[in-house]
Protein backbone atom coordinates (compact mmCIF):
# COMPACT_ATOMS: atom_id res chain seq x y z
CA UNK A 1 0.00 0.00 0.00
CA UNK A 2 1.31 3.49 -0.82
CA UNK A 3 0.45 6.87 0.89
CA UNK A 4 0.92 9.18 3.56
CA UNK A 5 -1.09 10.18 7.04
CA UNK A 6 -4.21 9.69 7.89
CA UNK A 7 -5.55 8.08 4.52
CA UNK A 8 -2.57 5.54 5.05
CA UNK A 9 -3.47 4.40 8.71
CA UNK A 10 -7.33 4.33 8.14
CA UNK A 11 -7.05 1.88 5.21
CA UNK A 12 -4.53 -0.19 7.36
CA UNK A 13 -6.88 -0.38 10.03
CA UNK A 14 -9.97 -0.83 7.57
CA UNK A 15 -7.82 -4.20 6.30
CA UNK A 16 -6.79 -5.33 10.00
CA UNK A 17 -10.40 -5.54 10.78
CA UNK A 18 -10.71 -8.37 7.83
CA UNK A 19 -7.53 -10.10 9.08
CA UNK A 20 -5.47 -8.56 6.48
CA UNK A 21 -2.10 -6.91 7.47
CA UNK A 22 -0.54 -4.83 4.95
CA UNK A 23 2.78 -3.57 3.80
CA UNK A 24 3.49 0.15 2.87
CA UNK A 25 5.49 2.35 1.46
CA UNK A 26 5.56 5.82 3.61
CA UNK A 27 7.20 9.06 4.66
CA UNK A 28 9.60 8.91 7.26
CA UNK A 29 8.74 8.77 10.59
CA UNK A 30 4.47 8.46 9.44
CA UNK A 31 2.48 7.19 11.84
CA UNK A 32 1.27 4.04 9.93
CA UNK A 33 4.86 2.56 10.05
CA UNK A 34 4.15 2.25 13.98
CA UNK A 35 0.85 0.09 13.40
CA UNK A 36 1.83 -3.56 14.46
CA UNK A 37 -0.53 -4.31 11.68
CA UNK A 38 1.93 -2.86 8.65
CA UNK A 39 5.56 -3.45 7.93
CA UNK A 40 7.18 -0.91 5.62
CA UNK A 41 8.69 -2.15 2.14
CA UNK A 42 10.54 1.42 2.09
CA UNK A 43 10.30 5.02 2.89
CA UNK A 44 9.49 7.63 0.37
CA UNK A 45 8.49 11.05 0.84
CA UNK A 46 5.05 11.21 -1.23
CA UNK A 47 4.58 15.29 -1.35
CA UNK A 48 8.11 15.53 -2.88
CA UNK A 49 8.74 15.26 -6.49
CA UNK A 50 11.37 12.53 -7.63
CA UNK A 51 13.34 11.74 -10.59
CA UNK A 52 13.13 9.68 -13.35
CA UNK A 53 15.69 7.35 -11.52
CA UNK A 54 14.52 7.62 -7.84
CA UNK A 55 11.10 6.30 -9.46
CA UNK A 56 12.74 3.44 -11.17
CA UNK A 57 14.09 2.01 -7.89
CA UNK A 58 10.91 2.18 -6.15
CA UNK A 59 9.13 0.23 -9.17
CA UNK A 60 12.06 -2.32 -8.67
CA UNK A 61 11.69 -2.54 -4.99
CA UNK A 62 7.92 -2.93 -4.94
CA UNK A 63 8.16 -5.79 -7.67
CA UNK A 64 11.54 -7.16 -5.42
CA UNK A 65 9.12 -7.38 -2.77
CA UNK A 66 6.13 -8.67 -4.78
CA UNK A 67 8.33 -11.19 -5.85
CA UNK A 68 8.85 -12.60 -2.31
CA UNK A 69 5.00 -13.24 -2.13
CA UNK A 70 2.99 -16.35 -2.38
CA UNK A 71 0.69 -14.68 -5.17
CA UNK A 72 0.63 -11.09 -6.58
CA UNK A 73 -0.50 -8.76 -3.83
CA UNK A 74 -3.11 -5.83 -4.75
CA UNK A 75 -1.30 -2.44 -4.80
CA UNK A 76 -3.69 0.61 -3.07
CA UNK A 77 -3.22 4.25 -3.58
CA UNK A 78 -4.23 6.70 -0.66
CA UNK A 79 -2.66 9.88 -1.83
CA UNK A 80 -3.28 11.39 -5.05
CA UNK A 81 0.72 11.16 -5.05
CA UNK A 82 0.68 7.43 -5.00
CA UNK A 83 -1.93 7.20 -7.17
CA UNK A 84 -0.84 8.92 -10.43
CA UNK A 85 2.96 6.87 -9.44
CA UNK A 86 1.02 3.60 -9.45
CA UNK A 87 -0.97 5.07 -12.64
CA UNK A 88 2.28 6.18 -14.54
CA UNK A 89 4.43 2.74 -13.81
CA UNK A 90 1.20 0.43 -14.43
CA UNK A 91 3.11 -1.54 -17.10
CA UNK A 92 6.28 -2.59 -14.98
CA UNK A 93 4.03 -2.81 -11.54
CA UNK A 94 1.84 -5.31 -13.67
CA UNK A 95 3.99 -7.84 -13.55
CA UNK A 96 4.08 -8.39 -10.07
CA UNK A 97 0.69 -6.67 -8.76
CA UNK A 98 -2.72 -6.96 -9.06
CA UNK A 99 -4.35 -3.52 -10.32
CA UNK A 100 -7.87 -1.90 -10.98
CA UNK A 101 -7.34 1.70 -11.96
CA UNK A 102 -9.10 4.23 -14.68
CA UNK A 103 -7.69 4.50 -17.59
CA UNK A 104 -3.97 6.41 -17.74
CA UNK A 105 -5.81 9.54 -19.42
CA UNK A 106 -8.82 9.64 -16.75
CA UNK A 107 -6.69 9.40 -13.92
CA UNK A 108 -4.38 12.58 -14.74
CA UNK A 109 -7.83 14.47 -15.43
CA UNK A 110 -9.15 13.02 -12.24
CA UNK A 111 -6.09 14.32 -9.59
CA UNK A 112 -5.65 18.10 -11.72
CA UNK A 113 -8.65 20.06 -11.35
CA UNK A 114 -7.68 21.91 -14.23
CA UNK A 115 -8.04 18.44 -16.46
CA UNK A 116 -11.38 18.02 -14.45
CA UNK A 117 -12.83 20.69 -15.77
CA UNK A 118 -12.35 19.61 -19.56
CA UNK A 119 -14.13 15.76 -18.46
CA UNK A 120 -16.44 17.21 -16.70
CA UNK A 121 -17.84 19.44 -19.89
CA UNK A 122 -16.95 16.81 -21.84
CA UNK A 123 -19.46 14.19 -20.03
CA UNK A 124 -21.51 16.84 -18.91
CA UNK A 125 -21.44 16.44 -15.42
CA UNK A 126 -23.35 18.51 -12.50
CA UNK A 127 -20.30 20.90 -11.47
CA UNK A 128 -20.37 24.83 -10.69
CA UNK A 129 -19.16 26.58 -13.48
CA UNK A 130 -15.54 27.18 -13.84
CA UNK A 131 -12.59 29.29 -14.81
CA UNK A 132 -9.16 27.96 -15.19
CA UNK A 133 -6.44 30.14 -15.23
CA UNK A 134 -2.93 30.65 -15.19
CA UNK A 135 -1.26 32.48 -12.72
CA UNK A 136 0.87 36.10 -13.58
CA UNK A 137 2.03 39.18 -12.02
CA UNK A 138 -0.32 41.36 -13.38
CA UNK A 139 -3.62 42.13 -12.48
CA UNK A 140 -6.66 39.54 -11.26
CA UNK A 141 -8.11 38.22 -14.41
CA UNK A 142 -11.54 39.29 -15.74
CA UNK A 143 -14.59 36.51 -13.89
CA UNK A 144 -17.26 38.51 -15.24
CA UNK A 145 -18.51 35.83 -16.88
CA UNK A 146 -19.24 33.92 -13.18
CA UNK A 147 -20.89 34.63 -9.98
CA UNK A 148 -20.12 36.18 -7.03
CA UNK A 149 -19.20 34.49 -4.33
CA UNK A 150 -16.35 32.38 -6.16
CA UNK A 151 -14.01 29.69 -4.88
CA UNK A 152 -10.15 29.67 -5.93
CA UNK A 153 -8.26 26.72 -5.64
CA UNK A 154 -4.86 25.12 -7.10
CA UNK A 155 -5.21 22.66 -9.68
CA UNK A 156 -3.38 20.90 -7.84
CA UNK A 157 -2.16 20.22 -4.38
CA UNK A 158 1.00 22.68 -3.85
CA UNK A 159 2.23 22.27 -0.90
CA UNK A 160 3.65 26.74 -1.45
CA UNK A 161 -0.41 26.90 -1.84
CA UNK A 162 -0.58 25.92 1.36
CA UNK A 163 2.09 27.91 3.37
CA UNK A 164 -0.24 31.01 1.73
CA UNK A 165 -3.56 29.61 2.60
CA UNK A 166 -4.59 27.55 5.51
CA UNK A 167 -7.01 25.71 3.55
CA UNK A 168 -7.83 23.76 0.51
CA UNK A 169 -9.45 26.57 -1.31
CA UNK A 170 -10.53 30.43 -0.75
CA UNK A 171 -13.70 31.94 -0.70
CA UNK A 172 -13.89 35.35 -2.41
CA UNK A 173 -16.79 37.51 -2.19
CA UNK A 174 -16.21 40.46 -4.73
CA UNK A 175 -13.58 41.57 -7.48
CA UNK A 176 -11.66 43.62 -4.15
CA UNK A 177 -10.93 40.42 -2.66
CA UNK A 178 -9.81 38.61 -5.65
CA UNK A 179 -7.60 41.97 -6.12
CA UNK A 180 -6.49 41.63 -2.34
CA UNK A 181 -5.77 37.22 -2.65
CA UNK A 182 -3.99 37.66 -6.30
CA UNK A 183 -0.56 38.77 -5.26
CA UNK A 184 -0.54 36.17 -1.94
CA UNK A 185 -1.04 33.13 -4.58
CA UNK A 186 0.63 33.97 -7.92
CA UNK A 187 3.56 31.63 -8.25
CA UNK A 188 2.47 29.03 -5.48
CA UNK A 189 1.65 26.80 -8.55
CA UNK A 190 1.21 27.17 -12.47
CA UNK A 191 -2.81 26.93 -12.76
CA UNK A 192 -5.60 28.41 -10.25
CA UNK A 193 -9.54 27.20 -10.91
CA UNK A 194 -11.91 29.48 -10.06
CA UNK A 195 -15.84 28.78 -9.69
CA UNK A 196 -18.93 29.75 -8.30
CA UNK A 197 -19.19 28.85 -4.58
CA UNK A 198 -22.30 26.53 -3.34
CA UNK A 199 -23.75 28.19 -0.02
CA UNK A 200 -23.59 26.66 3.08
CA UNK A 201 -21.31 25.04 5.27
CA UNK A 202 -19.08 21.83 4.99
CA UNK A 203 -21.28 19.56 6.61
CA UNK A 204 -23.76 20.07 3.50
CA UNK A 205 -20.46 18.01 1.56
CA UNK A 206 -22.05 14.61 0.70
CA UNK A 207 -20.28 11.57 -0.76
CA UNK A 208 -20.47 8.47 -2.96
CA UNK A 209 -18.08 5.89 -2.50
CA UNK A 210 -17.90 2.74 -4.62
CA UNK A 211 -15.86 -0.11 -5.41
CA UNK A 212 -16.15 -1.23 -9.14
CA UNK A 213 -14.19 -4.27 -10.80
CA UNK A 214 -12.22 -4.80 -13.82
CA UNK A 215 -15.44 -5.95 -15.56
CA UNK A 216 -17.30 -2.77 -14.46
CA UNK A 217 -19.49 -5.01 -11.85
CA UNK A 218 -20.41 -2.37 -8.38
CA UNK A 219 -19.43 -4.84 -5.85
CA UNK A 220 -19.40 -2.28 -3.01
CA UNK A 221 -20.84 1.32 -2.64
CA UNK A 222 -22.31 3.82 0.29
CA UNK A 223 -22.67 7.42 0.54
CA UNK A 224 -21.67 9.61 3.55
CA UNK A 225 -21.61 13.04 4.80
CA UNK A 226 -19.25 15.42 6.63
CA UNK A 227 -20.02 16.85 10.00
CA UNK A 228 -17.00 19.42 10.63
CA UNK A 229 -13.57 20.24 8.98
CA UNK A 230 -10.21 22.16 10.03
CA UNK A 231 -10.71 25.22 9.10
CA UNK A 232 -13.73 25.42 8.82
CA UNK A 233 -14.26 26.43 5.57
CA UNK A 234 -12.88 24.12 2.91
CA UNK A 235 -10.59 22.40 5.37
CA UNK A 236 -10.02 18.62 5.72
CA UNK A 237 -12.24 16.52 6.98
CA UNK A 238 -11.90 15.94 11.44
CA UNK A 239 -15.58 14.27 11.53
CA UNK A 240 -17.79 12.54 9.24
CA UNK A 241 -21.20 10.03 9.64
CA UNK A 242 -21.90 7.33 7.51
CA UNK A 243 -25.57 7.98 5.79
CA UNK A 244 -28.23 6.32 3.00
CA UNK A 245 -28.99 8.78 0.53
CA UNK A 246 -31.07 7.64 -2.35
CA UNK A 247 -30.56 10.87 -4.18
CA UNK A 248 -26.77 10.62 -3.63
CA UNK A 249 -26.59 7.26 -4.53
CA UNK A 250 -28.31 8.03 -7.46
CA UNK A 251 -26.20 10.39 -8.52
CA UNK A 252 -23.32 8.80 -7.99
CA UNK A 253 -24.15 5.84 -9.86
CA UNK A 254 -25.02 7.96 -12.70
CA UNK A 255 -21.61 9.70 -12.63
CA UNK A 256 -19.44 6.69 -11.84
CA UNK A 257 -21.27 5.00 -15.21
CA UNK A 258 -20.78 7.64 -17.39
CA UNK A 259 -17.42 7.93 -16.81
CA UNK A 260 -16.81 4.22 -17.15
CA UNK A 261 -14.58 4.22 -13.70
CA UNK A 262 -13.08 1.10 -12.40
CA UNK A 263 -11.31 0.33 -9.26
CA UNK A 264 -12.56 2.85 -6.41
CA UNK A 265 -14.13 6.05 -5.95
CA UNK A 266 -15.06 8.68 -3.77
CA UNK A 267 -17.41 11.56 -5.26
CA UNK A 268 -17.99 14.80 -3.40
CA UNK A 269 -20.89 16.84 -3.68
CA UNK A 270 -22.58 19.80 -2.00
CA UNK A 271 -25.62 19.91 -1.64
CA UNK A 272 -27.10 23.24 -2.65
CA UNK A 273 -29.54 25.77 -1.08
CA UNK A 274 -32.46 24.20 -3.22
CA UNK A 275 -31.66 20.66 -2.71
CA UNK A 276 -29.34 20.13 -5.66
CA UNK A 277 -25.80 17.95 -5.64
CA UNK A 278 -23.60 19.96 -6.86
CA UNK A 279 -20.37 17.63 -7.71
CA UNK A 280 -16.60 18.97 -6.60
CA UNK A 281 -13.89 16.70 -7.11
CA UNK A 282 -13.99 12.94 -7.55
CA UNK A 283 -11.13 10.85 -6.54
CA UNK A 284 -10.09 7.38 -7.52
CA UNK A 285 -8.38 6.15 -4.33
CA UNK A 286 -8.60 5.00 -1.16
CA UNK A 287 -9.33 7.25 1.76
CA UNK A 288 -9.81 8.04 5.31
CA UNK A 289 -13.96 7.25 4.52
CA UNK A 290 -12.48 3.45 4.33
CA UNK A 291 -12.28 3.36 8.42
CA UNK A 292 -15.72 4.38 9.75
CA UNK A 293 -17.22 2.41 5.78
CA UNK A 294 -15.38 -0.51 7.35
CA UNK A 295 -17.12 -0.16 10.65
CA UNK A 296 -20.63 0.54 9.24
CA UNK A 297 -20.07 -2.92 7.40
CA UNK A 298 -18.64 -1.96 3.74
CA UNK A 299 -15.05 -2.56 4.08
CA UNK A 300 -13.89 -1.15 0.57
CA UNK A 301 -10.36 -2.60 0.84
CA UNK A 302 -11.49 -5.54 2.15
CA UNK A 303 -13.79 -6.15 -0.98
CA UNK A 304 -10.70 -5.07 -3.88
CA UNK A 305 -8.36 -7.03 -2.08
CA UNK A 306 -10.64 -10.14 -2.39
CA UNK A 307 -11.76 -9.25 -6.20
CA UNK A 308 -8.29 -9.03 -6.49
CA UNK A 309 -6.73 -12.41 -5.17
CA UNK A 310 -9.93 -14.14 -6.11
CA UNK A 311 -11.06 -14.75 -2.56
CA UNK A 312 -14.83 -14.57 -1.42
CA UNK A 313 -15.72 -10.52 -0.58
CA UNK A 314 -17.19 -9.66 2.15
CA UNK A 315 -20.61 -8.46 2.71
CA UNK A 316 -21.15 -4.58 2.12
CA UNK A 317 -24.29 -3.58 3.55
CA UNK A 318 -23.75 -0.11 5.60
CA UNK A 319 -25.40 0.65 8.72
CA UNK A 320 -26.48 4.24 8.45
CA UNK A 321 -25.43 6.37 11.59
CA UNK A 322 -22.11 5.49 11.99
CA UNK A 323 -19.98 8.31 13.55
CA UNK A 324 -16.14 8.75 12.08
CA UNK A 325 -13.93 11.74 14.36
CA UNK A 326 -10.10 13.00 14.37
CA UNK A 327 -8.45 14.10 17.34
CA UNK A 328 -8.23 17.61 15.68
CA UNK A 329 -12.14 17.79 15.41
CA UNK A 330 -12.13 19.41 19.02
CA UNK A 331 -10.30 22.21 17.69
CA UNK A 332 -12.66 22.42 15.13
CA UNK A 333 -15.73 22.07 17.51
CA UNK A 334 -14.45 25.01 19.98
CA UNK A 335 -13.85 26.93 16.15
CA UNK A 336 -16.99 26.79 16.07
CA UNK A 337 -18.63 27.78 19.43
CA UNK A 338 -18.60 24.36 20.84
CA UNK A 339 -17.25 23.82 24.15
CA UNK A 340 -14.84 21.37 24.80
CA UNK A 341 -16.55 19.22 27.45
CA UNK A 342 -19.85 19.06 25.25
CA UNK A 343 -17.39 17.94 22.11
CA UNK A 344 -16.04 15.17 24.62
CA UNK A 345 -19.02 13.92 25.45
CA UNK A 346 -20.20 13.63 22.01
CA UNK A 347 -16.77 12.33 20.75
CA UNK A 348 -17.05 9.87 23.16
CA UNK A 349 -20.12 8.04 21.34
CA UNK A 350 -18.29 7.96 18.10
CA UNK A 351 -17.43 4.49 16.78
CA UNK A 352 -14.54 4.91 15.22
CA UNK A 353 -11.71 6.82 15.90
CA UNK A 354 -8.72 8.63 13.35
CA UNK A 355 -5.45 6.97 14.16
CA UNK A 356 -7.01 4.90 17.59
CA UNK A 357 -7.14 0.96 18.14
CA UNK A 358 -7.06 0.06 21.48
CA UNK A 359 -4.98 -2.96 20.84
CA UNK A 360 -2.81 -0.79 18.49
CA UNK A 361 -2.11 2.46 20.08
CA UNK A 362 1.17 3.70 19.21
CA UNK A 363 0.33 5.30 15.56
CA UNK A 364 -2.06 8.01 17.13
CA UNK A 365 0.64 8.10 20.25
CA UNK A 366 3.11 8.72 17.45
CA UNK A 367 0.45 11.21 15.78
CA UNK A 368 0.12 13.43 18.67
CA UNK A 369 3.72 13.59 19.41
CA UNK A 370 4.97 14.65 15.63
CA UNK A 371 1.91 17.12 16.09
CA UNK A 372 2.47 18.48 19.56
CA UNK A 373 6.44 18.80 18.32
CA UNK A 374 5.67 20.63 14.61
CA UNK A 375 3.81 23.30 17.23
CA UNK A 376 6.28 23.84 19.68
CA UNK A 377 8.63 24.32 16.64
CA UNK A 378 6.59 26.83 15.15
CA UNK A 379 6.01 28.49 18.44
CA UNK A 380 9.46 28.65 19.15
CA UNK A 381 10.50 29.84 15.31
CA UNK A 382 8.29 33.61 16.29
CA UNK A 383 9.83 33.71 19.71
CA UNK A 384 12.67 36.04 19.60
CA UNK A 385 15.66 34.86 21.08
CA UNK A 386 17.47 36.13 24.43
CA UNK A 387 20.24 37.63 22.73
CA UNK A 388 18.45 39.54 20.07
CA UNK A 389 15.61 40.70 23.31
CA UNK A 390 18.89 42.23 25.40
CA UNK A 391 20.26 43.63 22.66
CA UNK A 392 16.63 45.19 22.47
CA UNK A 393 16.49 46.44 26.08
């Protein structure tokens, strides 16, 4: 399995609760690689990019491992990273894994949002409208043509977007703020989309999530829906519940068809002020939704992994209800006028928990610590130091 952070551990934990124990290939020092339930094939540091050669040696060690194996192992993507690697080497990785992924075209369009946008007119599917545009250092460019309030957002996940914005995307309300976030984001990567925001908050996001095989046969699916996210406004998700939405499965279904996908999905909508689903990104990996799915009885990587080796799948009949949270949701609670005793409370009647098995404890122990360190480094990086504050007095 290949990925990074939370994704990473949730599938792991998802697969422990069939019996399965995986291997993975991770950043240093990620909390996954502490799970008794994973042993690490190698470490590789997803976010950054690598060469043509670095790649090479990390097809050879995954099919050097895959090798070593009884029968060709599955290979899972939880990062959009790992994906497009597994996507791009699918040839060479053939030969020792078993794979269900899109097509090599679909997936690129699928991880850039600036691709998106040309599938999505292309199949006609139910998304805001949209401007893509490159970045320059003159002025904003011209959005007459859309709709105040708008949403700006890389095409793709820049890691300089995010040391400018604390957040996956930016809400703008008029040409003055656009004029005001222009110079903070020019250069942090070499495409911005802009579209029309859906009102309302994050826990109007809905989801389809679905498990196709290589024949095109649904052999899993369920839909869900976000509670809170850090920040608030298009952050990442720190709680989620499991649901049964007709309309979103219908939707879904209808989507996941017409683009033909294979392997897994997760499709994000919003649903809008009048009751539409609005769709905003769909991703063809596996993801921290695999967890609390797992719990609620749909075990996503459960069901590949046995399409895959040509076990028996499980069954995949969610329970509605079902309660997913992330240690960082009670920051995200108090953000938003809850106090932290009532969050406990509630937290505590969760069923499943980011990072937490009580008979596997050390990756969020590990989580908490990397976390609780990265602060009191950034803490101490503003704090001026004691000869530069005598020199002062």
């Amino acid at each position: 399995m290949l990925g990074a952070g939370v994704n990473l551990i949730e599938v792991v934990r998802s697969l422990s609760l069939a019996g399965i124990d995986a291997a993975i290939v991770a950043p240093p020092r990620d909390p996954t690689s502490r799970s008794r339930h994973a042993s690490s094939i190698t470490t590789w540091d997803w976010p950054a990019r690598r060469s043509v050669m670095e790649e090479t040696a990390l097809v050879e060690a995954l099919l050097a491992f895959a090798a070593r194996q009884p029968t060709p192992p599955p290979l899972l993507a939880t990062s959009d990273e790992a994906l497009l690697f597994c996507s791009r080497h699918r040839d060479p990785l053939a030969g020792g894994f078993e794979l269900n992924l899109p097509p090599v075209e679909l997936v690129e369009a699928l991880v850039d949002k600036a691709r998106f946008t040309t599938v999505a007119e292309r199949f006609d599917l139910p998304v805001p409208r949209t401007m893509v545009i490159e970045p320059s250092a003159g002025p904003p460019p011209d959005v007459s043509c859309l709709r105040f309030p708008l949403v700006v957002k890389p095409h793709w996940r820049s890691p300089s977007w995010h040391e400018a914005i604390d957040a996956k995307a930016c809400v703008i309300e008029d040409d003055a703020a656009l004029r005001t976030l222009w110079p903070r984001i020019t250069g942090t990567c070499t495409a911005f989309v802009i579209q029309e925001h859906i009102p309302g908050p994050e826990s109007r996001v809905e989801s389809y999530h679905v498990y196709r095989d290589r024949q095109g046969a649904t052999l899993a699916e369920m839909t869900g829906r976000k509670i809170r996210t850090l920040p608030l406004v298009n952050g990442h998700t720190t709680s989620l519940v499991v649901t049964a939405r007709q309309d979103v499965w219908c939707c879904g279904r209808a989507i996941v068809e017409r683009l033909d996908l294979r392997g897994v999905a997760k499709l994000d909508f919003k649903r809008a002020p009048d009751g539409r689903l609005v769709l905003l990104e769909v991703n063809a990996r596996c993801s921290l939704w695999h967890h609390p799915a797992a719990r609620a009885g749909v075990n996503f990587p459960a069901v590949m992994h046995a399409d895959l080796t040509g076990a028996p799948g499980p069954p995949a009949t969610a329970r509605p209800g079902l309660r997913w949270v992330h240690p960082l949701d009670a920051v995200a609670a108090r953000r938003s006028g809850q106090p932290l005793h009532t969050w406990a409370r509630w937290a505590r009647t969760c069923d499943a928990w980011a990072f937490w098995d009580r008979d596997d404890p050390l990756p969020l122990i590990h989580a908490l610590a990397a976390t609780t360190g990265a602060r009191l480094r950034q803490v101490a990086g503003r704090r001026p130091s004691r000869e530069k504050t005598r020199g002062a007095r």
